[in-house]
C-alpha atoms as a PDB file:
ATOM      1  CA  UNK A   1     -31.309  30.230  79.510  1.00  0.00           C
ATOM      2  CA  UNK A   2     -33.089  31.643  82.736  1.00  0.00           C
ATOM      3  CA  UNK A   3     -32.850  30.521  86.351  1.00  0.00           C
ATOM      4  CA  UNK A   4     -36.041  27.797  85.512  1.00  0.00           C
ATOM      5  CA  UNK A   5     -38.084  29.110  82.501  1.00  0.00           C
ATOM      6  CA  UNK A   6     -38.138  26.172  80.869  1.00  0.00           C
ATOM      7  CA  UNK A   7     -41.158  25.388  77.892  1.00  0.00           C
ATOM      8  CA  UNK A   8     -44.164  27.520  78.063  1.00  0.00           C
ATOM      9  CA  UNK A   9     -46.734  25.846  79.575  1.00  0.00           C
ATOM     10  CA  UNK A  10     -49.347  26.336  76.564  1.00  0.00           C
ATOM     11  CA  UNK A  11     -46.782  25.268  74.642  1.00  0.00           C
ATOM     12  CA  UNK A  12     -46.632  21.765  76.749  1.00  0.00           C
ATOM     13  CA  UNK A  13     -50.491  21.780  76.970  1.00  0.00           C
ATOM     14  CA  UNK A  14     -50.823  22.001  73.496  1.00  0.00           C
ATOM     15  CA  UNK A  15     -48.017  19.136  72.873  1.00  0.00           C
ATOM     16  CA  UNK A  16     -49.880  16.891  75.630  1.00  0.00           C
ATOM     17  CA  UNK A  17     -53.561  17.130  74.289  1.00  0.00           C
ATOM     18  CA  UNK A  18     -51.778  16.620  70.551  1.00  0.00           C
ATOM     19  CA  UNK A  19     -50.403  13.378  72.209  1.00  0.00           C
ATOM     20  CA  UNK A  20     -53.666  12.428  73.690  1.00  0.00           C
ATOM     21  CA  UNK A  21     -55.769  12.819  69.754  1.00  0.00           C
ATOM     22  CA  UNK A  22     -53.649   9.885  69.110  1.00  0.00           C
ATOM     23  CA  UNK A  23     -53.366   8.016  72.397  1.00  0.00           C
ATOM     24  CA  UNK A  24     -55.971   7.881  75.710  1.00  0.00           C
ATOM     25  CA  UNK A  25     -56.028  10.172  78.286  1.00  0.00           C
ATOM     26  CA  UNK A  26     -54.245   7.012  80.206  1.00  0.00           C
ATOM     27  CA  UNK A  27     -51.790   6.365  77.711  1.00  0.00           C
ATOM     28  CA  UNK A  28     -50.146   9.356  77.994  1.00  0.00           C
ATOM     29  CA  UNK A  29     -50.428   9.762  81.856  1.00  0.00           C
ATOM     30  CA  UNK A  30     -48.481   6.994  81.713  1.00  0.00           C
ATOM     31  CA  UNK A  31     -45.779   7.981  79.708  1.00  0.00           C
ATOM     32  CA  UNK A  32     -45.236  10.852  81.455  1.00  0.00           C
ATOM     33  CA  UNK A  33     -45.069   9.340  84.571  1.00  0.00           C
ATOM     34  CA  UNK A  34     -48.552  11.385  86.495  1.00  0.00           C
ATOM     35  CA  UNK A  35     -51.760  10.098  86.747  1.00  0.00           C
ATOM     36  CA  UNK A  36     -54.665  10.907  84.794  1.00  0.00           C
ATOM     37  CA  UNK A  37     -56.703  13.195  86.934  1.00  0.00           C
ATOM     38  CA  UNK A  38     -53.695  15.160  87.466  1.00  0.00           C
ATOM     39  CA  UNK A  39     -52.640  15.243  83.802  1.00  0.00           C
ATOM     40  CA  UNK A  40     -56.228  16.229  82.864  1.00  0.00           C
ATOM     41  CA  UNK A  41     -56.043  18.743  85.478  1.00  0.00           C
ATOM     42  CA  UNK A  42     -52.782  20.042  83.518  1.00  0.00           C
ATOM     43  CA  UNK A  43     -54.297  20.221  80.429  1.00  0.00           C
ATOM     44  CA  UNK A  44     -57.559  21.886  81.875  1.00  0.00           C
ATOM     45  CA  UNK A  45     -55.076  24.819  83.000  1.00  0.00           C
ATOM     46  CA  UNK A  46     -53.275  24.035  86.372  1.00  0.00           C
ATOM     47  CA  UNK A  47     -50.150  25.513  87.191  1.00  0.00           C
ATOM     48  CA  UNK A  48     -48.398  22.567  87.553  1.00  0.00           C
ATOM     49  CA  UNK A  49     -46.249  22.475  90.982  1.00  0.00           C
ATOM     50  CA  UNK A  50     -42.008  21.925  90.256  1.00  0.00           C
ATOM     51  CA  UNK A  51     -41.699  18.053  90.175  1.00  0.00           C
ATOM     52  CA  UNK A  52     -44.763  17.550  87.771  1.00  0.00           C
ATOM     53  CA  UNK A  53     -43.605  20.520  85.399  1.00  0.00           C
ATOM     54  CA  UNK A  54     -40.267  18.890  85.232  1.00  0.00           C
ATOM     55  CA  UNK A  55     -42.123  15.615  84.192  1.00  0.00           C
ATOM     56  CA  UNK A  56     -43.772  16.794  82.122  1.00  0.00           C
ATOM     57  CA  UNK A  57     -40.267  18.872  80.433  1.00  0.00           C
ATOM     58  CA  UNK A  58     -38.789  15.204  80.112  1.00  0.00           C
ATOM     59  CA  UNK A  59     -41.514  13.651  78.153  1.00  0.00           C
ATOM     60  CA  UNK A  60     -42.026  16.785  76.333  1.00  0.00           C
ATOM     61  CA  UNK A  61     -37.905  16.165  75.404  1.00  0.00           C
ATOM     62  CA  UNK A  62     -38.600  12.286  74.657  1.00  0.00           C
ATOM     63  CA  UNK A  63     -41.619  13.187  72.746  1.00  0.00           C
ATOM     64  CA  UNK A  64     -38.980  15.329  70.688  1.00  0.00           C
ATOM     65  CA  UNK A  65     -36.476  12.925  70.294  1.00  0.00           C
ATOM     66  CA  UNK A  66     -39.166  10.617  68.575  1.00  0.00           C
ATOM     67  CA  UNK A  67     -39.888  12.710  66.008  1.00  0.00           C
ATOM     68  CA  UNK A  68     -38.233  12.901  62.390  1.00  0.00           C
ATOM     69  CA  UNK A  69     -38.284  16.673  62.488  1.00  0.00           C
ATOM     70  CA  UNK A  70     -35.496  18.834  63.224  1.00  0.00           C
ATOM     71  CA  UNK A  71     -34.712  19.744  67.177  1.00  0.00           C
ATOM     72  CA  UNK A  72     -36.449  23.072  67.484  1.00  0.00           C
ATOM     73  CA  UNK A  73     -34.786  25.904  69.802  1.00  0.00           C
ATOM     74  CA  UNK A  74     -37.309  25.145  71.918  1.00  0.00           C
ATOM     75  CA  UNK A  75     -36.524  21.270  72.248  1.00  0.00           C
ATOM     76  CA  UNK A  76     -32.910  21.830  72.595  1.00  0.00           C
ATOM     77  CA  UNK A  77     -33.453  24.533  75.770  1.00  0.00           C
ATOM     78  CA  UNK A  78     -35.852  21.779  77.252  1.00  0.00           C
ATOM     79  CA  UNK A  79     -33.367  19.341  76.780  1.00  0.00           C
ATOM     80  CA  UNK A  80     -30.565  21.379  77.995  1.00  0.00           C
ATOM     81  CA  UNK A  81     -33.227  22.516  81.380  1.00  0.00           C
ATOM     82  CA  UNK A  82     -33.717  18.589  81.950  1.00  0.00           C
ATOM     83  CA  UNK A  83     -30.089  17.859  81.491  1.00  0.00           C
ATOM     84  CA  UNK A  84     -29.225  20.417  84.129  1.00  0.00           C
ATOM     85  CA  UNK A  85     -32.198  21.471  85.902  1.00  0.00           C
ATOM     86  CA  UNK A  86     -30.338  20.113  89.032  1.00  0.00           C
ATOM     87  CA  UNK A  87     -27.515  22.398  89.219  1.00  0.00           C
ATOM     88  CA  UNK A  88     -28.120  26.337  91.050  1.00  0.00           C
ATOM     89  CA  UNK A  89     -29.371  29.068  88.449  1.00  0.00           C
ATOM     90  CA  UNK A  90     -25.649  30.171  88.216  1.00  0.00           C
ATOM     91  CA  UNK A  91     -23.995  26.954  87.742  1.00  0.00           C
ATOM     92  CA  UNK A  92     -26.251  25.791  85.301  1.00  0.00           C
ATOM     93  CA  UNK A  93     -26.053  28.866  82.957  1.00  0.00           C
ATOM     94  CA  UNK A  94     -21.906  28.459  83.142  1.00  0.00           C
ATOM     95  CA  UNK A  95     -22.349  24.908  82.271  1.00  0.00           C
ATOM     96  CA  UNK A  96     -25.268  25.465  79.397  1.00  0.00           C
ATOM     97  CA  UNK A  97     -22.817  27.588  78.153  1.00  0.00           C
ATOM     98  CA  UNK A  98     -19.951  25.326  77.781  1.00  0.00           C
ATOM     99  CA  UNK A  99     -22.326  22.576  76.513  1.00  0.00           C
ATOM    100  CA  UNK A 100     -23.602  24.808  73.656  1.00  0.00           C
ATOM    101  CA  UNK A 101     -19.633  25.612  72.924  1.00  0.00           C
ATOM    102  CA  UNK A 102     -19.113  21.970  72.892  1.00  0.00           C
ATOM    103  CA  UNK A 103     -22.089  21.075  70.850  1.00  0.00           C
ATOM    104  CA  UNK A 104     -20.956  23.996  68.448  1.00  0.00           C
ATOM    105  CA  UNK A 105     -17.587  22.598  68.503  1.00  0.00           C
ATOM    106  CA  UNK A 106     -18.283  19.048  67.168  1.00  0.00           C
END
C-alpha cells in the first residue's frame, strides 16, 4: 500500500458512470455525498482535489460491499485506504500490515 495511491481514478470513473446507467446523475451525487456539477465534472475528467477523491473511495467501498461478488484486491486496498487514510504514510503501512496479518489470521 503506498503513501495515498488509493483506486485509479478511471477505475472510479468507470464505477461512477456504471452507477449512473442505472441511477440519475442526482442519485448518485447524492450517495456519494458531492453535488452534481462536481460529480459530472469528475466523470468528465477532473482531478478530483483530496476530500472529494476520498468521497468518492468510500462510496466506491460501499458500492463494493453491496455487491454479491467477491471483494476484489482492489476493493479490499480501498477499503483498507478509507479505514486508515487518516493515519501518516508510515503509520498506516505498519498498521495495514498488521490488519492484513489479522485478517489472514482469522
Amino acid at each position: 500500500m503506498s503513501a495515498r495511491s488509493g483506486v485509479p481514478l478511471d477505475q472510479l470513473r468507470g464505477v461512477i458512470q456504471a452507477r449512473m446507467a442505472t441511477l440519475s446523475l442526482r442519485g448518485v451525487a447524492r450517495e456519494v455525498g458531492m453535488s452534481p456539477s462536481g460529480l459530472q465534472k469528475f466523470v468528465d475528467g477532473s482531478v478530483p482535489y483530496l476530500p472529494t477523491r476520498q468521497k468518492l473511495e468510500r462510496w466506491y467501498v460501499r458500492e463494493a460491499a453491496r455487491g454479491d461478488a467477491e471483494m476484489s484486491a482492489e476493493v479490499a486496498s480501498a477499503a483498507l485506504d478509507v479505514l486508515l487514510g487518516e493515519l501518516s504514510p508510515g503509520r498506516r503501512r505498519d498498521a495495514a500490515r498488521r490488519v492484513v496479518r489479522e485478517v489472514r489470521a482469522a
